[in-house]
C-alpha atoms as a PDB file:
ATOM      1  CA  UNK A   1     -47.099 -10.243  52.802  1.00  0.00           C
ATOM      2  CA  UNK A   2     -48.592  -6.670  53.393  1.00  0.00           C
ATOM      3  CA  UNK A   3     -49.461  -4.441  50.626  1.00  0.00           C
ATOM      4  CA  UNK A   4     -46.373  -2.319  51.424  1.00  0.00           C
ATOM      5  CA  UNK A   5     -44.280  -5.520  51.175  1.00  0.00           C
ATOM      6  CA  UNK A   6     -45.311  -6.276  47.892  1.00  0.00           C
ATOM      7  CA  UNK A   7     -45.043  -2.841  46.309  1.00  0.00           C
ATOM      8  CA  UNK A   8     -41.799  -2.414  47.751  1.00  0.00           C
ATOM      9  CA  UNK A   9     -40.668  -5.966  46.095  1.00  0.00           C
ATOM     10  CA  UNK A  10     -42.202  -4.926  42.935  1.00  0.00           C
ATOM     11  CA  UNK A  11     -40.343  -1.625  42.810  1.00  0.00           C
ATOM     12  CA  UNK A  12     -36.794  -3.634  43.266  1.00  0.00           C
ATOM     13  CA  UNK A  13     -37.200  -6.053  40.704  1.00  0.00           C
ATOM     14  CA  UNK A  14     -38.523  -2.924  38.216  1.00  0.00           C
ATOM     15  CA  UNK A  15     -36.135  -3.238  35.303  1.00  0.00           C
ATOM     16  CA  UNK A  16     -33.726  -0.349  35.531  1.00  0.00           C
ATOM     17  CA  UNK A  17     -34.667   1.028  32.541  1.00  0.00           C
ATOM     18  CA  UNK A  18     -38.089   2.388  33.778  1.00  0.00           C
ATOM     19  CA  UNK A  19     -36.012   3.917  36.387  1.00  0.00           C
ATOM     20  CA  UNK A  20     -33.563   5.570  34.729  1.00  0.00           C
ATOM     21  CA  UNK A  21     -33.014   7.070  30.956  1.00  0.00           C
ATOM     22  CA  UNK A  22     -31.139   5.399  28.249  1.00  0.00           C
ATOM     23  CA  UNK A  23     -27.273   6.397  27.912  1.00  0.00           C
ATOM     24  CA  UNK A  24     -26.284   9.255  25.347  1.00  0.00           C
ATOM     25  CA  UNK A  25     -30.146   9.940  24.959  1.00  0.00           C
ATOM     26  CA  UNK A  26     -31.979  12.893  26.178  1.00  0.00           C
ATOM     27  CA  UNK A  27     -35.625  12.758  27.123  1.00  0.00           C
ATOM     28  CA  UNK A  28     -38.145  15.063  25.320  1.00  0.00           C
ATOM     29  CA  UNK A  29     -38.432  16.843  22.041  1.00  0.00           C
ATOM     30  CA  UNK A  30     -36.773  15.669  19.137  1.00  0.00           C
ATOM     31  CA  UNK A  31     -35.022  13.237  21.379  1.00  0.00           C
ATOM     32  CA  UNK A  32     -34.273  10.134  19.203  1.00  0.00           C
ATOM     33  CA  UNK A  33     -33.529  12.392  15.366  1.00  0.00           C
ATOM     34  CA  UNK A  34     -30.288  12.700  14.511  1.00  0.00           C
ATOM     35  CA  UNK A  35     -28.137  13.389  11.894  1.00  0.00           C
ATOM     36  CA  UNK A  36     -25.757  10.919  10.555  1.00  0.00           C
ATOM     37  CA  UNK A  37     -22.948  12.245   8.410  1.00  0.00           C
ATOM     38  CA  UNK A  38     -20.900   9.545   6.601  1.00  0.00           C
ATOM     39  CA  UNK A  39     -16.855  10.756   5.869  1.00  0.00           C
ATOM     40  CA  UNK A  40     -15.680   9.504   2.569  1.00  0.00           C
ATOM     41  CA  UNK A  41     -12.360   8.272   3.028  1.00  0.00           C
ATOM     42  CA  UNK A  42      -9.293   9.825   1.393  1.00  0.00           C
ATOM     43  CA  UNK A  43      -7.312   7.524  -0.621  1.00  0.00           C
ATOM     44  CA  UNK A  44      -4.081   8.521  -2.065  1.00  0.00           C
ATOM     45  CA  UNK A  45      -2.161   7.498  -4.841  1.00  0.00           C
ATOM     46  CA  UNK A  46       1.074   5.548  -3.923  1.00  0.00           C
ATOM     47  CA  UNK A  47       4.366   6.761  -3.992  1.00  0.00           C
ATOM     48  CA  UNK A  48       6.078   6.082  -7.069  1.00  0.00           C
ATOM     49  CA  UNK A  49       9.567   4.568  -7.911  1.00  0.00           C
ATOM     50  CA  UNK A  50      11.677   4.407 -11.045  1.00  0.00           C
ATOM     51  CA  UNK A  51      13.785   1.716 -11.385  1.00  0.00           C
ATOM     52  CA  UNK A  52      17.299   2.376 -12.834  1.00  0.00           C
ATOM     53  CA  UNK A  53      20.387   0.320 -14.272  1.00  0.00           C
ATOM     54  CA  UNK A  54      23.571   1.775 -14.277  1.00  0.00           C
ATOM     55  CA  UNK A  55      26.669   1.724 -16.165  1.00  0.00           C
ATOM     56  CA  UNK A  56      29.759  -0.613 -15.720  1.00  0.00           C
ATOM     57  CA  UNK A  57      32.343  -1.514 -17.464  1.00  0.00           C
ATOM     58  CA  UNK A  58      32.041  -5.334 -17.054  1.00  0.00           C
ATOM     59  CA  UNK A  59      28.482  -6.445 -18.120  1.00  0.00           C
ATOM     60  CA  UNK A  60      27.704  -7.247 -21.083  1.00  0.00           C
ATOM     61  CA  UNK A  61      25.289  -5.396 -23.503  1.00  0.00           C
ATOM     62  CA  UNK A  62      23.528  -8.857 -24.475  1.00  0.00           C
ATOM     63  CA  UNK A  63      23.702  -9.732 -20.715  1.00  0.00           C
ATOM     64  CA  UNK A  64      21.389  -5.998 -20.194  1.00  0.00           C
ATOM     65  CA  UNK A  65      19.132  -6.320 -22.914  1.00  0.00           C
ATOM     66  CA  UNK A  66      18.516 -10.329 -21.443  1.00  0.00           C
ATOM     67  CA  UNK A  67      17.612  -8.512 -17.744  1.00  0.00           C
ATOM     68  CA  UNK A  68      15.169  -5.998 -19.474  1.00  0.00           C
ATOM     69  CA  UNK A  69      13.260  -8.627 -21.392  1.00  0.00           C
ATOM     70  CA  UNK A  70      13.181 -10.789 -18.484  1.00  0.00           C
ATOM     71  CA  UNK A  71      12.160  -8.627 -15.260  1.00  0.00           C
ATOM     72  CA  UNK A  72      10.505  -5.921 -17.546  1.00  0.00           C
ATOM     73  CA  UNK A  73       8.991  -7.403 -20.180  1.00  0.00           C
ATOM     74  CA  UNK A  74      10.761  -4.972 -22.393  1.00  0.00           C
ATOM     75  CA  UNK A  75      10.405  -5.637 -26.436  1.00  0.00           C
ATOM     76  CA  UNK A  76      13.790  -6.544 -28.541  1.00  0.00           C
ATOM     77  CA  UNK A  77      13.910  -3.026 -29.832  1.00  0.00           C
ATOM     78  CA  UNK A  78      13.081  -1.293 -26.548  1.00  0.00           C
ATOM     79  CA  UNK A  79      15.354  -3.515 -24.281  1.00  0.00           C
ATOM     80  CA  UNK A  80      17.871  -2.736 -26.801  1.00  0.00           C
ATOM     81  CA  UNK A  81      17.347   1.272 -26.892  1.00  0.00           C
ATOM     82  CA  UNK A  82      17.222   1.453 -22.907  1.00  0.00           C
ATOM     83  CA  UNK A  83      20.615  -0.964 -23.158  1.00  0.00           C
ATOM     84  CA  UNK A  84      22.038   1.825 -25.319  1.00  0.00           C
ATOM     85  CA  UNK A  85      20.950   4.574 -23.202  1.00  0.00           C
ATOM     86  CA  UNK A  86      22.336   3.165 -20.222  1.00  0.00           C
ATOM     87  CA  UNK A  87      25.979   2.477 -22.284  1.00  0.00           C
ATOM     88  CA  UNK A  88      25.939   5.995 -23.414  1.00  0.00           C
ATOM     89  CA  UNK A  89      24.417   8.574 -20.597  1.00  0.00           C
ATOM     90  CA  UNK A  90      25.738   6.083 -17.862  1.00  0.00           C
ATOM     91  CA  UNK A  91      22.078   5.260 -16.215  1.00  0.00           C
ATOM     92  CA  UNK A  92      19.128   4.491 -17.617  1.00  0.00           C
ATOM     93  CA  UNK A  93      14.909   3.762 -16.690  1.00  0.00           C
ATOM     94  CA  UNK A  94      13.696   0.196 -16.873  1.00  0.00           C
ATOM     95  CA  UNK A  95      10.267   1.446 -15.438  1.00  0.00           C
ATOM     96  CA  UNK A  96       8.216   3.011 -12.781  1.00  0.00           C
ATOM     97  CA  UNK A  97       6.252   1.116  -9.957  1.00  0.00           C
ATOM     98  CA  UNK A  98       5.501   0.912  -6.526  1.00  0.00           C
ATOM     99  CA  UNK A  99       7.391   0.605  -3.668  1.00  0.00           C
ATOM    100  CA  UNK A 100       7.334  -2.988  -2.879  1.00  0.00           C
ATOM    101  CA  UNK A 101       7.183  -3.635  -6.907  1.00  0.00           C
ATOM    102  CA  UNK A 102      10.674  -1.909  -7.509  1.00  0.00           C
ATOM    103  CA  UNK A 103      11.976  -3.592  -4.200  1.00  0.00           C
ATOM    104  CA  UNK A 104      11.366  -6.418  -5.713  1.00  0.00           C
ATOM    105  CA  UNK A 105      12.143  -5.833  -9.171  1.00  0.00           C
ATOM    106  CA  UNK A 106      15.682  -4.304  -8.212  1.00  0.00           C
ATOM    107  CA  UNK A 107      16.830  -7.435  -5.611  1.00  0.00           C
ATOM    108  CA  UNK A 108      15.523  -9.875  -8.832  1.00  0.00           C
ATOM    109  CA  UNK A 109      17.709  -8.113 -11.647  1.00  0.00           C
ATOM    110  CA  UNK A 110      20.467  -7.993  -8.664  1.00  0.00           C
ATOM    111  CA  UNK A 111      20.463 -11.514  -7.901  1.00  0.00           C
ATOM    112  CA  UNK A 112      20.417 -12.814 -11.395  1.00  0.00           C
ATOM    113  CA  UNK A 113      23.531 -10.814 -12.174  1.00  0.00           C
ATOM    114  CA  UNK A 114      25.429 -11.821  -9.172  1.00  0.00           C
ATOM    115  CA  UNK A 115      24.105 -15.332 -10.187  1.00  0.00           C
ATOM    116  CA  UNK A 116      25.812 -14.419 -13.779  1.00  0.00           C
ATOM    117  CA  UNK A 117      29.210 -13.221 -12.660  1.00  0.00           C
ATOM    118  CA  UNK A 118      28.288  -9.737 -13.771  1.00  0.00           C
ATOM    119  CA  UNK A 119      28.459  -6.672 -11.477  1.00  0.00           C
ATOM    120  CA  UNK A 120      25.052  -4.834 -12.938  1.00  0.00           C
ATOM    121  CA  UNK A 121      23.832  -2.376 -10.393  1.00  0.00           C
ATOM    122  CA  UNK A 122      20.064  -2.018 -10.447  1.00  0.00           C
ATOM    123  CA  UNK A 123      18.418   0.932  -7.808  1.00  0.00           C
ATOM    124  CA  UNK A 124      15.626   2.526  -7.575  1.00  0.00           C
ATOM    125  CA  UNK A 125      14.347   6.294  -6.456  1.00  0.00           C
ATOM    126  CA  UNK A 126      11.176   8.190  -5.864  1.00  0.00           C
ATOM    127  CA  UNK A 127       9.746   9.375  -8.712  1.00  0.00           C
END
């Protein structure tokens, strides 16, 4: 092989970076400083959700005060006052939670009344 040969072979199998510069880098001064800013990220607060028993005419006060204990942990006394305020203003607050916590808070109090032959309506709304 001539000299030309071989310098011609040994400039094809050069590896390409020799030949060309690096991607997203320039070449020269301060090439290779950059500044690296870091974004906190936002976190919100969830969406809140009070859960609410209304009035009927059917269910029994015992039956209520049984649901509140039960589904939210409610006291004797405090089961008993929320029972009360529900019999007198109509609707009353069993609590506040999240969205998926009141879901499933609401369709548990709902199907143990339907399971009791009682037509207790449980909802919930956005705080």
């Amino acid at each position: 092989m001539a000299a030309e040969d071989l310098t011609l072979a040994m400039a094809a199998n050069a590896p390409r970076a020799a030949k060309e510069p690096r991607k997203g880098g320039d070449v020269g001064p301060g090439a290779g400083t950059a500044l690296v800013t870091r974004t906190r990220p936002q976190t919100r607060k969830p969406n809140m959700y009070r859960v609410l028993l209304l009035n009927d005419d059917y269910t029994t006060q015992e039956f209520v005060v049984i649901v509140l204990r039960k589904y939210f942990n409610k006291s004797v006394e405090e089961a008993t006052r929320i029972m009360l305020h529900v019999h007198n203003h109509g609707v009353g607050e069993c609590g506040v939670y999240t969205y998926e916590v009141a879901e499933t808070k609401v369709t548990q109090v709902m199907d143990f009344a339907r399971k009791h032959q009682h037509p207790l309506q449980c909802i919930m709304e956005k705080k």
